[in-house]
Protein backbone atom coordinates (compact mmCIF):
# COMPACT_ATOMS: atom_id res chain seq x y z
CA UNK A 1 60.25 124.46 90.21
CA UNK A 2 61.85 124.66 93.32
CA UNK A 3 62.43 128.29 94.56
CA UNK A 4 64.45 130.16 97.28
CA UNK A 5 67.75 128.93 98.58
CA UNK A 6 68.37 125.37 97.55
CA UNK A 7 68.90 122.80 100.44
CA UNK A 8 71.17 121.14 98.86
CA UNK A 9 68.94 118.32 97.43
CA UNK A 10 66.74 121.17 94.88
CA UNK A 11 68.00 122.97 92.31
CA UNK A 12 67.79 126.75 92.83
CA UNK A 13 66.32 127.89 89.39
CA UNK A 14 65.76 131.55 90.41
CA UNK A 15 68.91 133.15 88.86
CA UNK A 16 71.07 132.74 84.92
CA UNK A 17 72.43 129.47 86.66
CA UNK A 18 70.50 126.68 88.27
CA UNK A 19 72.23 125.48 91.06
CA UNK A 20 72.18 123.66 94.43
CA UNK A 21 75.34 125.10 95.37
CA UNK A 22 74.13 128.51 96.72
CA UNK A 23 75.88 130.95 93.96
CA UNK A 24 73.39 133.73 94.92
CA UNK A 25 75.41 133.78 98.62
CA UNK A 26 78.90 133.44 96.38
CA UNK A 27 79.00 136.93 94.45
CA UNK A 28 82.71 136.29 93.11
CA UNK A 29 81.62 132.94 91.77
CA UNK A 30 78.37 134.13 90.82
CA UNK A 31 79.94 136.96 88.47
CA UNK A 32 82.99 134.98 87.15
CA UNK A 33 80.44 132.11 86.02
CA UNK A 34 78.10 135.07 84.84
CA UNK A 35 81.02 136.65 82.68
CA UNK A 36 82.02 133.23 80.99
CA UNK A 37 78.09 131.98 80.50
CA UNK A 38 78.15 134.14 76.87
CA UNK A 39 81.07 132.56 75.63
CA UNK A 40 79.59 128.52 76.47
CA UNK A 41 76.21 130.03 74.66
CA UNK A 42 78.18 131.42 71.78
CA UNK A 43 80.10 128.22 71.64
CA UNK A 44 77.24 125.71 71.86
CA UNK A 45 75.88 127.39 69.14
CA UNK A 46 78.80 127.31 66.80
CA UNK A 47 79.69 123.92 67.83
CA UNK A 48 76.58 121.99 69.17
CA UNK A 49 73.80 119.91 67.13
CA UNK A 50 74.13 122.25 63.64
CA UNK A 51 70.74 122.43 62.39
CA UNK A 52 68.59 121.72 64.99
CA UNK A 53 69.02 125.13 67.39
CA UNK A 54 65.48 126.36 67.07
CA UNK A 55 64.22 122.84 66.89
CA UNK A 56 61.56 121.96 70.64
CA UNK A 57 63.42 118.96 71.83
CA UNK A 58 61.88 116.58 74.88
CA UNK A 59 64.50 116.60 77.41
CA UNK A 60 65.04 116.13 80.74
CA UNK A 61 66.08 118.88 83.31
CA UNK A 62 67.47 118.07 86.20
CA UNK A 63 65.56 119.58 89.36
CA UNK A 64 67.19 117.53 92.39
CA UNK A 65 70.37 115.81 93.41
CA UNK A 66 68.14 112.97 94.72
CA UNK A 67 68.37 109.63 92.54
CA UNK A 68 64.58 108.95 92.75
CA UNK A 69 62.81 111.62 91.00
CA UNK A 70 65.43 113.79 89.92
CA UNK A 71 64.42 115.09 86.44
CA UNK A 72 61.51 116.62 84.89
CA UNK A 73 60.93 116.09 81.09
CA UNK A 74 59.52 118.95 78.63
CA UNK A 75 60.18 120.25 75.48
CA UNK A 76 63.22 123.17 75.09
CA UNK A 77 65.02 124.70 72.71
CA UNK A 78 68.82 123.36 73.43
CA UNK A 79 70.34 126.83 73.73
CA UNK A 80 67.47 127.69 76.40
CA UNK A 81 68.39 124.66 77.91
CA UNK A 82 69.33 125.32 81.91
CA UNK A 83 72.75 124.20 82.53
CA UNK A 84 73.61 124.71 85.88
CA UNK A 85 76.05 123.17 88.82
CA UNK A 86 75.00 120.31 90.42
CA UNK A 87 76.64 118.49 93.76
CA UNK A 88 75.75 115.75 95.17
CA UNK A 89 74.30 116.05 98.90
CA UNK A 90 77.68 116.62 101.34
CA UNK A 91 77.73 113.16 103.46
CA UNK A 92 78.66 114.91 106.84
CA UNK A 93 81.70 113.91 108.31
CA UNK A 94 83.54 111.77 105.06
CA UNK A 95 86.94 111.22 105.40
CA UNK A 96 89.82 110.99 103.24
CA UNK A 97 89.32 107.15 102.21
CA UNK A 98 92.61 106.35 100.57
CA UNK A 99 96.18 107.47 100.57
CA UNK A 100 98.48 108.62 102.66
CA UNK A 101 95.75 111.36 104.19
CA UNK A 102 93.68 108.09 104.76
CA UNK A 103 91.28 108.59 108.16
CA UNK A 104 91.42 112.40 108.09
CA UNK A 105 88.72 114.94 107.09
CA UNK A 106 88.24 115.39 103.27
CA UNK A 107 89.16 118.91 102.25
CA UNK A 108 86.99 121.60 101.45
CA UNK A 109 89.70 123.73 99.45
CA UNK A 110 92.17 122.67 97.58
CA UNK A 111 95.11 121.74 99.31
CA UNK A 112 98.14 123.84 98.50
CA UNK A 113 100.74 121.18 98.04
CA UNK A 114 98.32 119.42 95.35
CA UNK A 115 96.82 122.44 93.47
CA UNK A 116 98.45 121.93 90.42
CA UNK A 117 97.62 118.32 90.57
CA UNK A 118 94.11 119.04 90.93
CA UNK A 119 93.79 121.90 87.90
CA UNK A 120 94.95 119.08 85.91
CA UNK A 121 92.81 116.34 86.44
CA UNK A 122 90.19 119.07 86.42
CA UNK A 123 91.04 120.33 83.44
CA UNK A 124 91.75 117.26 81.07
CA UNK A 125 87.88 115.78 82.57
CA UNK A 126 86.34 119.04 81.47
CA UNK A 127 87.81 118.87 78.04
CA UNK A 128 86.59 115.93 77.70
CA UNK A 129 82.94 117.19 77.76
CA UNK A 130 82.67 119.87 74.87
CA UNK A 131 85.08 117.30 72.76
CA UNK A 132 82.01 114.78 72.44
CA UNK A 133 79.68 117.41 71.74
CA UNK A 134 81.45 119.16 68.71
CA UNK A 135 82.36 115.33 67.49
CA UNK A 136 79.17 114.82 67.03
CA UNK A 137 77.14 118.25 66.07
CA UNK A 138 76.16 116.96 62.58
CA UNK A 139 74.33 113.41 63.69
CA UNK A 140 71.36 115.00 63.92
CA UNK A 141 70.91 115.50 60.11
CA UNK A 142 70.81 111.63 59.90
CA UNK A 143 69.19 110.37 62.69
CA UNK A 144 67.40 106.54 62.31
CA UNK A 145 64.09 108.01 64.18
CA UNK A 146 63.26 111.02 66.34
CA UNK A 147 63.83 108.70 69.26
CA UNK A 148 67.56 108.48 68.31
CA UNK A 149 67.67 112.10 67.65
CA UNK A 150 66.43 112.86 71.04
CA UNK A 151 68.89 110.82 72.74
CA UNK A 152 71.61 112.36 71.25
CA UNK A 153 70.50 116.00 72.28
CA UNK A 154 69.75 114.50 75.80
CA UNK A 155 73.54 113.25 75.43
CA UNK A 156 75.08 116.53 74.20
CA UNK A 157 72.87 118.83 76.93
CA UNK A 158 74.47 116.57 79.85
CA UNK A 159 77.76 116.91 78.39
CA UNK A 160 77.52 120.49 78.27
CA UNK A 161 76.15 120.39 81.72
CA UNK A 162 78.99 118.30 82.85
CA UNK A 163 81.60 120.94 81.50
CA UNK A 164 79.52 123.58 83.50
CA UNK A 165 80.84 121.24 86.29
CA UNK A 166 84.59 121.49 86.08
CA UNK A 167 84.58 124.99 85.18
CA UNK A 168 82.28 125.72 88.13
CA UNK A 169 85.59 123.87 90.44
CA UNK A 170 87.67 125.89 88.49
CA UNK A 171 85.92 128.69 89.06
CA UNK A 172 85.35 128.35 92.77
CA UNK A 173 88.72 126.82 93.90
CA UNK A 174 91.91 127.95 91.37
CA UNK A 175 90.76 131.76 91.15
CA UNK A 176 92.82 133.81 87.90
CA UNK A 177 94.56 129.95 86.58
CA UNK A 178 90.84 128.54 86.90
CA UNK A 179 89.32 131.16 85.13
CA UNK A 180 91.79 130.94 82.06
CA UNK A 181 91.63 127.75 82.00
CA UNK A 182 87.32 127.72 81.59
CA UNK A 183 88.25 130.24 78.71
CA UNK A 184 90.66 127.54 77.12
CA UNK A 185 87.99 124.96 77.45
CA UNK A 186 85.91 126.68 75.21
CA UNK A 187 88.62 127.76 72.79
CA UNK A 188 90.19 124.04 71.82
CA UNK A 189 87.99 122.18 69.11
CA UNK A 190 88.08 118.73 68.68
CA UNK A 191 90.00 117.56 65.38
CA UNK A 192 91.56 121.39 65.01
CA UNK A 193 95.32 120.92 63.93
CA UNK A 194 95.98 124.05 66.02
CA UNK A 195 94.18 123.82 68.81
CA UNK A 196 92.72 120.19 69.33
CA UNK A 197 91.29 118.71 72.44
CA UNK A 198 93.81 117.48 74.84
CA UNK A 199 92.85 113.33 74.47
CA UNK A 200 93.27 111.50 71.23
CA UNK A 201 90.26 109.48 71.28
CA UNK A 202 88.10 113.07 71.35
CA UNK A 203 89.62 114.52 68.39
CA UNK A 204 88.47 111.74 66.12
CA UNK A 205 85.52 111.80 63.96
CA UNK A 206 81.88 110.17 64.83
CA UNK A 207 81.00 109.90 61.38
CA UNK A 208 77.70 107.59 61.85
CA UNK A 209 75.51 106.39 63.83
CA UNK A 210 77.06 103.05 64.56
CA UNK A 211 80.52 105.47 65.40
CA UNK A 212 78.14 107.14 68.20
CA UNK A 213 76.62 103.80 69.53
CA UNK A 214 80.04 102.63 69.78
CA UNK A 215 81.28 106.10 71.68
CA UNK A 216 78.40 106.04 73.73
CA UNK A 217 78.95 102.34 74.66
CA UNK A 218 82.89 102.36 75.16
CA UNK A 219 84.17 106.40 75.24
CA UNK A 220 81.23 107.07 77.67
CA UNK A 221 82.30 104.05 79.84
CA UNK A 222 85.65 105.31 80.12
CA UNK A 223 84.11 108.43 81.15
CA UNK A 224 82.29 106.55 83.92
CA UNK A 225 85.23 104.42 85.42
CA UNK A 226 87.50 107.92 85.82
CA UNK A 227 84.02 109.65 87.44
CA UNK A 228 84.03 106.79 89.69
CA UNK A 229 88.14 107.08 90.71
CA UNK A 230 87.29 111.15 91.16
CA UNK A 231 84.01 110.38 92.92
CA UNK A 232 86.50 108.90 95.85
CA UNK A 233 88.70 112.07 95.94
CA UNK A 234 89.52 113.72 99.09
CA UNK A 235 88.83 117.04 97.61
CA UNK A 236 84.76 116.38 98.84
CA UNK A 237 83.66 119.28 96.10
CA UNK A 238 84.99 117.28 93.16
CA UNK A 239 84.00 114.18 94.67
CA UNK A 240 80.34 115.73 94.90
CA UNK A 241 80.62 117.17 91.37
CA UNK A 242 81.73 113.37 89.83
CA UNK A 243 78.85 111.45 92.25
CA UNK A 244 76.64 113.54 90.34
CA UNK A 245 77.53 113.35 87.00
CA UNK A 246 77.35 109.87 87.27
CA UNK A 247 73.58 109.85 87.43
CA UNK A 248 73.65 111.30 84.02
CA UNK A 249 76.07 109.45 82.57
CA UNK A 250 74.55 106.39 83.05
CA UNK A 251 71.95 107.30 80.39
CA UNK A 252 74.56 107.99 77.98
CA UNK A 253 75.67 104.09 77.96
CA UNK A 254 72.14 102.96 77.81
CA UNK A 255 72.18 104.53 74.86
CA UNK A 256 75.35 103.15 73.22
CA UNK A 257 74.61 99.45 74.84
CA UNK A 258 70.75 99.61 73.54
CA UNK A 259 71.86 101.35 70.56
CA UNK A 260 74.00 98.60 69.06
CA UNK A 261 71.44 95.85 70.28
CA UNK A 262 68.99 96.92 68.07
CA UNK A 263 71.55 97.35 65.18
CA UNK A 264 72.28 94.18 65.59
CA UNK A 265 68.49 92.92 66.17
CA UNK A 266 67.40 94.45 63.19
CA UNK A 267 70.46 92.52 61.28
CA UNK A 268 69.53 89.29 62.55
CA UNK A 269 65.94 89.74 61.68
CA UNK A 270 66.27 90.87 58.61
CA UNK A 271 69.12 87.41 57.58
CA UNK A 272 66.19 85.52 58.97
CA UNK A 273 63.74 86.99 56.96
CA UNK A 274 65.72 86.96 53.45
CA UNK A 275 66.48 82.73 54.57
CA UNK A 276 70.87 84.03 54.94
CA UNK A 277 71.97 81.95 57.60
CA UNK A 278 76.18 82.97 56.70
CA UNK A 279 76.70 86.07 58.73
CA UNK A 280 80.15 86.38 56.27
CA UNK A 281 77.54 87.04 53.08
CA UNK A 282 78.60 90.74 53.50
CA UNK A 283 77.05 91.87 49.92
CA UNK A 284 73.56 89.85 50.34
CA UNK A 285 72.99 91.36 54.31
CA UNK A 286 74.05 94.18 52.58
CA UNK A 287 71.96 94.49 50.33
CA UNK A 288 68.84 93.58 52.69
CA UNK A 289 69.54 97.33 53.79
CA UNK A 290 71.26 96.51 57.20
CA UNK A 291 74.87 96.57 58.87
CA UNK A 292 76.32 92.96 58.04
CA UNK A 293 77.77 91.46 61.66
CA UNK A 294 81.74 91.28 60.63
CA UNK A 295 81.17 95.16 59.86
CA UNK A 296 80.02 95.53 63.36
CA UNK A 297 82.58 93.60 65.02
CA UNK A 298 84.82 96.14 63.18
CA UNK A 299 83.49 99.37 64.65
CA UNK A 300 83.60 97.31 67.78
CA UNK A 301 87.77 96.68 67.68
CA UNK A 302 88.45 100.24 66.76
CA UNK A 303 86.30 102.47 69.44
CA UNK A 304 87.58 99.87 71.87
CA UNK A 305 90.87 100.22 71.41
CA UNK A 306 90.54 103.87 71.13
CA UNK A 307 89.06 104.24 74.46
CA UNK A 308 91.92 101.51 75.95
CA UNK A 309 94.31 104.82 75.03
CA UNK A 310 92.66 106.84 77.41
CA UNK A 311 93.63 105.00 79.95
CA UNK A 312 97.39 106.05 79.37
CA UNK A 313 100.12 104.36 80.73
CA UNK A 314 100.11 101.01 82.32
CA UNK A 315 103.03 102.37 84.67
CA UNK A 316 102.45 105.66 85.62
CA UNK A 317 104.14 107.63 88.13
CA UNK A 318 101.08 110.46 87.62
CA UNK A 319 98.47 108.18 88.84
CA UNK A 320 100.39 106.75 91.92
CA UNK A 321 100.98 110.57 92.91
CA UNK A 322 97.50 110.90 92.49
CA UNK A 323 96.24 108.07 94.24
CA UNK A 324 98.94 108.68 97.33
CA UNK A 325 97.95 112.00 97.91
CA UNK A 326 94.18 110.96 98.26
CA UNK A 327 93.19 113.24 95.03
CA UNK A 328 91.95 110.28 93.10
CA UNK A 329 91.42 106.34 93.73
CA UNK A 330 90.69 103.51 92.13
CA UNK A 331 86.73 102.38 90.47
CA UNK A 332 84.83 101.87 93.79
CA UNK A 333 87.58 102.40 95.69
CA UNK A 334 84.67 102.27 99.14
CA UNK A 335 84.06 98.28 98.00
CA UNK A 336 87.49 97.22 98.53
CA UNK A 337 88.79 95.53 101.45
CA UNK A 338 92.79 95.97 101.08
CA UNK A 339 94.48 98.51 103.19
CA UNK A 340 93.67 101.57 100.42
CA UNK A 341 97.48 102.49 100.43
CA UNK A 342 99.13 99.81 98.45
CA UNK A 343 102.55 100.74 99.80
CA UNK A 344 103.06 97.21 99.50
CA UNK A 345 101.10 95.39 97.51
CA UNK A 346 101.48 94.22 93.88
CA UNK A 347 99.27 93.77 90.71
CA UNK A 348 99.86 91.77 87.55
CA UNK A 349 100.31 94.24 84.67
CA UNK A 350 100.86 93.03 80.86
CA UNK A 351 104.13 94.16 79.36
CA UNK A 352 106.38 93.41 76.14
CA UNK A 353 109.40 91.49 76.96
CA UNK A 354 111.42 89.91 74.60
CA UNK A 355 108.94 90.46 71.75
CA UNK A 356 106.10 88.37 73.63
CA UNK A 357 103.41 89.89 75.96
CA UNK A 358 104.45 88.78 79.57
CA UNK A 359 102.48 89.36 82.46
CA UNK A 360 104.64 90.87 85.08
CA UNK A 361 103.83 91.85 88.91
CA UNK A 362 104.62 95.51 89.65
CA UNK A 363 104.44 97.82 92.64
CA UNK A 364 100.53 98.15 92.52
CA UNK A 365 100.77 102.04 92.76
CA UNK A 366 102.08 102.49 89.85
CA UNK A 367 99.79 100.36 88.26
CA UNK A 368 96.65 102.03 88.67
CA UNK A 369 95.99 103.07 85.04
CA UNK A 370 95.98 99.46 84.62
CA UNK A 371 93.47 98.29 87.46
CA UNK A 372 91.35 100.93 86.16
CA UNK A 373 92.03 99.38 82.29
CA UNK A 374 91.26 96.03 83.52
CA UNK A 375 87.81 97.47 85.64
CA UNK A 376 86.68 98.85 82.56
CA UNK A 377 87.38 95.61 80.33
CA UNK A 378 85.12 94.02 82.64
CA UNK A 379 82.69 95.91 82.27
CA UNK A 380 82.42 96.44 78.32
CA UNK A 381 82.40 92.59 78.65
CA UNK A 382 78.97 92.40 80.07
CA UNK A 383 77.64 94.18 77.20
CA UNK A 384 79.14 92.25 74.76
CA UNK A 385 77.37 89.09 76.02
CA UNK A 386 73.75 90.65 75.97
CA UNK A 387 74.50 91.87 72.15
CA UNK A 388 75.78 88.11 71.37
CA UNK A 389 72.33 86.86 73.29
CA UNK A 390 70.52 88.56 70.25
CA UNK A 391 72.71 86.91 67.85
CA UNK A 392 72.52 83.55 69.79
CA UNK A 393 68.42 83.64 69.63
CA UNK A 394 68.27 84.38 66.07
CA UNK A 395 70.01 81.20 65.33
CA UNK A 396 72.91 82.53 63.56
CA UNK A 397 76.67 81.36 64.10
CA UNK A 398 78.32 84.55 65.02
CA UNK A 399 80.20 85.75 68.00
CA UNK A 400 81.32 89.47 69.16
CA UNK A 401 84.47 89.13 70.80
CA UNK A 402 86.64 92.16 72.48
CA UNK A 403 89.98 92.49 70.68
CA UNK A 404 93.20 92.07 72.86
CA UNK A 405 94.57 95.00 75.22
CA UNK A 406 97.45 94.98 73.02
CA UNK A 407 95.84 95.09 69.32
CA UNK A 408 95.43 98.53 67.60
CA UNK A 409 96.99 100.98 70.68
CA UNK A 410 98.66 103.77 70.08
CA UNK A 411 99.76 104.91 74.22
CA UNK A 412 101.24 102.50 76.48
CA UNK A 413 103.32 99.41 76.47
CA UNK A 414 102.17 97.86 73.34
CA UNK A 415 101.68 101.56 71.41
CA UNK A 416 105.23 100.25 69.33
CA UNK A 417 104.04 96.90 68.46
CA UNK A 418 101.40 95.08 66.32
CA UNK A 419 99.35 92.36 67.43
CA UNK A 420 96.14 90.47 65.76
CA UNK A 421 93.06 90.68 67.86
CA UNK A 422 93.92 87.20 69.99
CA UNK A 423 96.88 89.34 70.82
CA UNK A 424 99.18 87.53 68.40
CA UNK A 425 102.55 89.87 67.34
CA UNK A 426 102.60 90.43 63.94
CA UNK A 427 105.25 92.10 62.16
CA UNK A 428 104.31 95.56 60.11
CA UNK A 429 103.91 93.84 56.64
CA UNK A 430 101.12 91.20 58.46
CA UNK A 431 100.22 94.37 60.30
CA UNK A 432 98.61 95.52 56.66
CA UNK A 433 96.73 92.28 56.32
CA UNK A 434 95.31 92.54 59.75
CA UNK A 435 94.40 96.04 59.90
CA UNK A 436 92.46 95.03 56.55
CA UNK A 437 90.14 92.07 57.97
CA UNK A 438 90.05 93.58 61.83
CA UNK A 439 89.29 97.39 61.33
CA UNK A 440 86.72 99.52 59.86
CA UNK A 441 87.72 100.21 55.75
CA UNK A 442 86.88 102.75 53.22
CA UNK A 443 84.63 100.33 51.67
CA UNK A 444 82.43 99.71 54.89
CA UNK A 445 82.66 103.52 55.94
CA UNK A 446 81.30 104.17 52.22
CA UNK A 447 78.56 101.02 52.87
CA UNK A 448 77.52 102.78 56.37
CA UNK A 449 77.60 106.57 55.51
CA UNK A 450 74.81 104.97 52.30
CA UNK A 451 72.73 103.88 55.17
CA UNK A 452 72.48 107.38 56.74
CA UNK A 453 69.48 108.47 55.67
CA UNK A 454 67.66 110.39 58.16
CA UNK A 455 63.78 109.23 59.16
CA UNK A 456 61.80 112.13 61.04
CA UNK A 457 58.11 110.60 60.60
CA UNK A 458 57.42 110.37 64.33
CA UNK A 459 57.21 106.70 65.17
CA UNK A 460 59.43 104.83 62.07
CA UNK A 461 62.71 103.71 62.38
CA UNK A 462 65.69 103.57 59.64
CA UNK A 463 65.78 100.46 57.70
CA UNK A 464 69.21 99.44 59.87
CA UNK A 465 67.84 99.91 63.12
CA UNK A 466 64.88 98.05 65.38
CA UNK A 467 62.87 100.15 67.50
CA UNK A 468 63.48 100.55 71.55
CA UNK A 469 61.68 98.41 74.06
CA UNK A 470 60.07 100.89 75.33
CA UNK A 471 59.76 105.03 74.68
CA UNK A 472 61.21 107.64 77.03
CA UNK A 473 59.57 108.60 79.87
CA UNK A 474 56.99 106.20 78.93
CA UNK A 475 55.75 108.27 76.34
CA UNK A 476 53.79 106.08 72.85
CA UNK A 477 55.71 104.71 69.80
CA UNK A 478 54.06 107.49 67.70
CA UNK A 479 55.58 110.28 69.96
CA UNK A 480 57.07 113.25 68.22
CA UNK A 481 60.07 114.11 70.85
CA UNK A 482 61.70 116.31 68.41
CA UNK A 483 59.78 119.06 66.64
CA UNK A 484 61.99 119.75 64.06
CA UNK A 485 60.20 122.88 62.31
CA UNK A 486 58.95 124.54 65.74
């Protein structure tokens, strides 16, 4: 481990919190993240993996901010886990690189005129983090392998890591208002009627496996396109924090994206086997003891149309504020070539008009939330066609598609209308219809929650799920990377 002062690269690992940020120079800090470190234990334990506390998991620690060779991998207990606050290295001399501050040097405390702005974006990206974690605290009890199980504690660690994060900015930067708003972020509870988590999409249930694939895949990817727009902030300590956490989160869609690939591999293999060549044969794939491929498309509409809401409005006055006052820009905002003000520029944004969906060109400030939407669609795209290469090799005459931006949304311009998945408006009595053959039903939920039996025998796999390529950290198929009964 790397000790003394960290250089900004190494993680300090001398005090209660790792960090690269130099906390044993910053007494206030130090103390107020000190003072709030038993409540995030006491909450992890009420609210993180239930069952497995005591349990030796193999995870990876982070030890350096550098890309190459930043982790080290050994077996913890997840409440002895070292969460700590991580930066990226500063890049001396950045500038402001969008916005009406464009050209001048990125701040280094919050700027008084946008404090409030700041807290908020904070604030709603840190609640984000303990939301995933207490969505999915009882998975472990029906993992598909050890691998899996592992994954999922890496997933939950990093989330809690990235909530030590934002509470370290609000620590640092809003003093009394940052401190009671850490407190709150430990107080909400995802799903609570009284106190839920401040996004929709995180205070629904991940009842399954294939629900966590799915979150992973999509909910995790949203996570990733805002981390990018924050990673471009003027405010250089949040952009540090976000550039990052973005090192982690890529793990986190690996395992959503490899996660439903082997779903699906295993369902393909197993039609071929049993000689079922109609992926519509729902009760004979069934039966075979695998997730039929309709089912899957299913899952697929809903957590993608969940995670469209997140995005918010298509015409939003927030996120041209945002965006004008340099606090947060758009997904690679640096590998653009326009003037990165947009004072007068335009983008096409979909709207209802007339009770058809129109496209319509609109100031492109205050269409952000939509170039960010339509960023993200891209990108879930590209998974899509590796999961429909499986299907294509095993011969079978099935296609994933992503729904329409309009079907299934609850925020936005379409959250008052109904639309099939082509993007089709239906009226509310076709609505039923649809909602019947397009969205997960009690009868699949029923058909999946059967299937979640857990499998703990180091090196086998659940009968619904093919094993990985390859093991983590290039450890053997027959490694145990979760001792359960340690």
């Amino acid at each position: 481990m790397p000790d003394g002062m960290p250089d900004g690269m190494n993680v300090d690992y001398d005090g209660l919190i790792p960090n690269n940020v130099g906390l044993g120079a910053d007494g206030r800090v130090r103390k107020a993240l000190e003072t709030w470190h038993p409540g995030y234990i006491s909450w992890w334990r009420d609210m993180g993996p239930d069952g497995f506390q005591e349990s030796l998991v193999y995870l990876r620690t982070a030890i350096s901010v550098d890309p190459k060779g930043w982790a080290k991998f050994d077996f913890v207990r997840m409440p002895d886990y070292r969460w700590g606050v991580l930066l990226a290295p500063a890049v001396e001399g950045r500038t402001i690189p969008f916005g009406r501050h464009k050209g001048e040097p990125a701040w280094q405390e919050v700027p008084g005129e946008y404090r409030a702005m700041l807290r908020r974006l904070i604030v709603i990206q840190g609640d984000t983090e303990p939301a995933s974690v207490e969505q999915q605290r009882h998975l472990g009890k029906t993992a598909p392998s050890l691998y899996d199980m592992r994954n999922l504690f890496q997933v939950n660690v990093e989330e809690g890591r990235h909530l030590w994060a934002m509470v370290y900015l609000l620590q640092k930067h809003f003093g009394r208002e940052g401190r009671e708003e850490a407190d709150d972020l430990l107080r909400r509870r995802s799903g609570d009627a009284d106190t839920p988590r401040m996004l929709g999409a995180f205070n629904e249930a991940t009842p399954d496996w294939l629900s966590f694939f799915m979150f992973t895949y999509f909910t995790d990817r949203d996570g990733k396109m805002q981390l990018e727009a924050l990673a471009q902030s003027g405010f250089d300590p949040l952009s540090r924090t976000c550039r990052f956490m973005l090192t982690e989160e890529a793990h986190h869609m690996f395992v959503g994206d490899s996660g439903v690939s082997r779903v699906i591999e295993r369902t393909c293999r197993a039609m071929a086997e049993a000689g079922i060549a109609d992926p519509h044969a729902t009760e004979a794939v069934r039966r075979l003891g695998v997730i039929d491929l309709p089912t899957i498309q299913r899952k697929m509409n809903l957590h993608f149309s969940l995670t469209l809401d997140l995005f918010g409005n298509e015409i939003s006055t927030n996120a041209a504020n945002a965006f004008h006052a340099g606090i947060k820009g758009r997904y690679r905002e640096d590998k653009l070539s326009d003037d990165h003000k947009l004072e007068n520029d335009t983008y096409p944004v979909l709207r209802l008009k007339d009770g058809a969906i129109v496209e319509e060109q609109v100031p492109a400030l205050s269409a952000l939330n939509m170039r960010l939407r339509d960023d993200f669609v891209q990108d879930c795209a590209s998974g899509v066609t590796r999961w429909n290469r499986v299907i294509q090799k095993s011969g079978i005459a099935f296609e994933l598609r992503l729904p329409h931006v309009a079907f299934n949304r609850h925020i936005g311009e379409f959250a008052k209308l109904h639309t099939d998945i082509s993007g089709r408006v239906v009226s509310d009595t076709e609505w039923e219809s649809v909602k019947r053959e397009t969205l997960p039903n009690e009868q699949d939920a029923a058909f999946i929650n059967g299937l979640m039996q857990p499998e703990v025998r180091p090196g086998r796999f659940a009968s619904w799920i093919a094993p990985p390529k390859a093991g983590i950290d290039n450890k053997p198929g027959e490694f145990e990377y979760v001792r359960i009964h340690a």
